[in-house]
Protein backbone atom coordinates (compact mmCIF):
# COMPACT_ATOMS: atom_id res chain seq x y z
CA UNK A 1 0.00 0.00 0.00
CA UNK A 2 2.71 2.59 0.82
CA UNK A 3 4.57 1.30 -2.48
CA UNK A 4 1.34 2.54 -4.56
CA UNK A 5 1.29 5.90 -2.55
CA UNK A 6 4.47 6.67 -3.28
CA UNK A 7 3.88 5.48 -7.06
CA UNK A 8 1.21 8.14 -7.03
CA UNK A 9 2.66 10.76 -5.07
CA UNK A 10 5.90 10.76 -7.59
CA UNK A 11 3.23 10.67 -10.90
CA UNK A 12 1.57 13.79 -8.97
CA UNK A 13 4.63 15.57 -8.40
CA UNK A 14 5.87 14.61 -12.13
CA UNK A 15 2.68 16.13 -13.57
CA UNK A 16 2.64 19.12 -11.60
CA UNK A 17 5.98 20.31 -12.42
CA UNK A 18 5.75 19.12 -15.90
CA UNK A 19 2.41 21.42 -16.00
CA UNK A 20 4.82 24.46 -15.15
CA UNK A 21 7.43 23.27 -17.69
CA UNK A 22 4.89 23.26 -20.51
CA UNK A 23 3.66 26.91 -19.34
CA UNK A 24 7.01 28.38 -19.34
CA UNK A 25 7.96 26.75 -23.15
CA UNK A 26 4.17 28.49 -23.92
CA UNK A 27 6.07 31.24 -23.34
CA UNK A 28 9.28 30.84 -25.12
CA UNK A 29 7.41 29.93 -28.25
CA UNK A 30 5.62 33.60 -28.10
CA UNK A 31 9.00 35.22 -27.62
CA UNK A 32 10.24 33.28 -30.80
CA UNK A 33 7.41 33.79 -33.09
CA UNK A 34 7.53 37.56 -32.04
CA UNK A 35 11.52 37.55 -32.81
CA UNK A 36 10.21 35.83 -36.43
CA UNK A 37 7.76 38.62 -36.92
CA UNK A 38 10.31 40.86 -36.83
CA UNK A 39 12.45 39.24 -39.05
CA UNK A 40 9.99 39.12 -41.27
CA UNK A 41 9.12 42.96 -41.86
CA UNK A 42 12.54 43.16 -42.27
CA UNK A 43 13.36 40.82 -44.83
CA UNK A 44 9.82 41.75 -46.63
CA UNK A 45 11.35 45.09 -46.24
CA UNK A 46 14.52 44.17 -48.19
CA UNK A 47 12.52 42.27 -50.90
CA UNK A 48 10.38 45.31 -51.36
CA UNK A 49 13.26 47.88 -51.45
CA UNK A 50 15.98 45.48 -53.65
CA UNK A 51 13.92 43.47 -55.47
CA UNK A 52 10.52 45.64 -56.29
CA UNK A 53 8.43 42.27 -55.90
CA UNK A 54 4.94 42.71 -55.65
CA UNK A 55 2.86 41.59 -53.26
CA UNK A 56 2.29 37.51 -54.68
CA UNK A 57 5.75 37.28 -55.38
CA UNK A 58 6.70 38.73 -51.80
CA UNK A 59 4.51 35.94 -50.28
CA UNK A 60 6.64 32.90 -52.89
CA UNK A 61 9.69 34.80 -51.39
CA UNK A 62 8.53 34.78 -47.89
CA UNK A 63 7.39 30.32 -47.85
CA UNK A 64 10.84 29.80 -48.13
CA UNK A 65 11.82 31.59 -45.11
CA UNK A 66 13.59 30.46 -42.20
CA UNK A 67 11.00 31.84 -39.97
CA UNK A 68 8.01 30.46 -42.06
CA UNK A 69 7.50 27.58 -39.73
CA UNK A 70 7.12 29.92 -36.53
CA UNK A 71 4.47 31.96 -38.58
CA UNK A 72 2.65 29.17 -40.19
CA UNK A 73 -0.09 30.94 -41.72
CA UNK A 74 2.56 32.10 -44.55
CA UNK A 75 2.35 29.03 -45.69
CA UNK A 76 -1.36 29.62 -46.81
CA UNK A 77 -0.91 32.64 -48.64
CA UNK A 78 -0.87 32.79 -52.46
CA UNK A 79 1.38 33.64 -54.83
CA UNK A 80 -0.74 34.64 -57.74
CA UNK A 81 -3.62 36.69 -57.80
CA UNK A 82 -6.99 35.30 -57.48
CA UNK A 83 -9.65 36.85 -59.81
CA UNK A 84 -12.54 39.03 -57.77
CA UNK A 85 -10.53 38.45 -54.21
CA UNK A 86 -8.37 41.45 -52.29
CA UNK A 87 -4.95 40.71 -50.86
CA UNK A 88 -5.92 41.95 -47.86
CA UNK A 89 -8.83 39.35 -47.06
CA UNK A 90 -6.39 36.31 -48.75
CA UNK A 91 -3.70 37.53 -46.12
CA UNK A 92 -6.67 37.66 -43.06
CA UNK A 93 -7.99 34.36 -43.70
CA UNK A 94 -4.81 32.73 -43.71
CA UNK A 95 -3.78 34.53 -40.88
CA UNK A 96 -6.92 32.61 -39.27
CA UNK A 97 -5.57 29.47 -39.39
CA UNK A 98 -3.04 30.38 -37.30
CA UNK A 99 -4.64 30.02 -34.06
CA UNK A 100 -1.49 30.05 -31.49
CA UNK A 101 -1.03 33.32 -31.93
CA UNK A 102 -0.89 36.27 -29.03
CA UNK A 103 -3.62 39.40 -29.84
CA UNK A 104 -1.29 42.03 -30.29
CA UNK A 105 1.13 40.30 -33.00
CA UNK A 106 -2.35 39.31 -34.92
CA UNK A 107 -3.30 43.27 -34.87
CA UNK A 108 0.64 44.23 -36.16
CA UNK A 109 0.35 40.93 -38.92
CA UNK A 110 -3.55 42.20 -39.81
CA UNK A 111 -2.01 45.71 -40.24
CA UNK A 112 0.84 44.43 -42.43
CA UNK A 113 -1.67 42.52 -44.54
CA UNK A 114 -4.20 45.31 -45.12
CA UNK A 115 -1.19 47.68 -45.86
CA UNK A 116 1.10 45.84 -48.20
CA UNK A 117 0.03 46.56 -51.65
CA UNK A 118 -1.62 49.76 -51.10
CA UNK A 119 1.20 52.17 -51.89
CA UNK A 120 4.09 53.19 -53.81
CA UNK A 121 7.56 51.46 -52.60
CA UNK A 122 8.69 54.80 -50.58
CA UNK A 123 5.23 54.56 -48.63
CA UNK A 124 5.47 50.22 -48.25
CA UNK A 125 8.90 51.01 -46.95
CA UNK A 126 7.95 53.53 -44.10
CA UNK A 127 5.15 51.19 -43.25
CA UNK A 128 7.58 48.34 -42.96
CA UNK A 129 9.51 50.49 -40.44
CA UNK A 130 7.18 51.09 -38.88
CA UNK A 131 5.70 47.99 -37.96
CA UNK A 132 9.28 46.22 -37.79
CA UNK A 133 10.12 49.21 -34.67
CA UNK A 134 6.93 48.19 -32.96
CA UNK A 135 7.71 44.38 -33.76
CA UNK A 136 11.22 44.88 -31.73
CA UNK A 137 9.52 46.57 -29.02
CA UNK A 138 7.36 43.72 -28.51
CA UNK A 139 9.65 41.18 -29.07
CA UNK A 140 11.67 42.67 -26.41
CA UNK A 141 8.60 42.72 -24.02
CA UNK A 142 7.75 39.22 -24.77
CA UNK A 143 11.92 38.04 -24.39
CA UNK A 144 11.49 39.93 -20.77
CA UNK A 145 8.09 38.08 -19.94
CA UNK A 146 10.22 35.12 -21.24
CA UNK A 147 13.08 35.32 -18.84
CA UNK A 148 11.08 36.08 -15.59
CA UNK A 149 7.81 34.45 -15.69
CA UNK A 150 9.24 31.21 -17.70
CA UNK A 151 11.54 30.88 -14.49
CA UNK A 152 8.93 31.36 -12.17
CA UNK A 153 6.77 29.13 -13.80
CA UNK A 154 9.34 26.51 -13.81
CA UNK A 155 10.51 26.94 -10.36
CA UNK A 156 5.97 27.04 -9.36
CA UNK A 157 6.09 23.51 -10.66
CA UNK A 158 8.95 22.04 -9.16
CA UNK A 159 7.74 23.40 -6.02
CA UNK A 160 4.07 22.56 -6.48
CA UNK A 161 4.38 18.79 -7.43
CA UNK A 162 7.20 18.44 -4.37
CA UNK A 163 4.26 20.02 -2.08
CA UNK A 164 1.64 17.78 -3.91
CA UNK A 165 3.96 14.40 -3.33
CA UNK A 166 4.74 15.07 0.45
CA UNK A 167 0.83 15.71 0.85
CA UNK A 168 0.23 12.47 -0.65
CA UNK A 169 2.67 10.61 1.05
């Protein structure tokens, strides 16, 4: 009988602390796909400025990204233009079926999307900036939320399923 509580206590305590593990990576994959945002206006930036590519073609350019399996919903865009369908609405629907993703870097991408397309190069280019300076700004805010509450988290567990196993015991 004490053989099974301790069984159980030790499956508690593994749970609990894995529980806080899996909170803290939650948050290191927001930090990452904020640090791929980033890199993203930047290198769209680039493409726009170096290459003149247009919208589709950006989107070709941007699937084969490094960062494109962070931001998923890249994936889903097209790289032609559909008859009787905006860019804007193509780049919000995929954008949907990205579900994992915080409110405030689906406002900046939804901005991006409704933007890109709209104006001359000059004018794509200062909107790129712009969204690429408030990108870093969050990145840096979610890299700080990162360091201190993935740590806590971590340390929560540890400490929780310890308390949970000698309660059991």
């Amino acid at each position: 009988m004490m053989l099974l509580r301790i069984s159980g206590a030790l499956l508690v305590a593994a749970a609990v602390t894995l529980a806080g593990y899996m909170k803290s990576e939650a948050l290191h994959r927001t930090e990452i796909r904020c640090r791929s945002i980033r890199e993203c206006l930047i290198r769209s930036s680039y493409l726009i400025r170096y290459r003149s590519l247009t919208v589709y073609e950006l989107c070709a350019e941007l699937k084969n990204s490094l960062f494109s399996s962070d931001l998923s919903f890249i994936n889903s865009l097209p790289e032609e233009h559909i008859q009787g369908t905006g860019f804007s609405s193509l780049w919000e629907s995929a954008l949907d079926m990205q579900t994992d993703m915080e409110t405030e870097e689906r406002q900046l991408l939804l901005r991006l999307g409704s933007e890109l397309g709209n104006s001359d190069t000059e004018g794509q280019l200062k909107m790129l900036a712009a969204l690429a300076e408030e990108a870093s700004i969050l990145h840096e805010r979610r890299r700080t939320e990162y360091e201190t509450h993935g740590r806590l988290w971590r340390s929560v567990g540890v400490l929780a399923g310890l308390m949970a196993a000698v309660l059991i015991i």
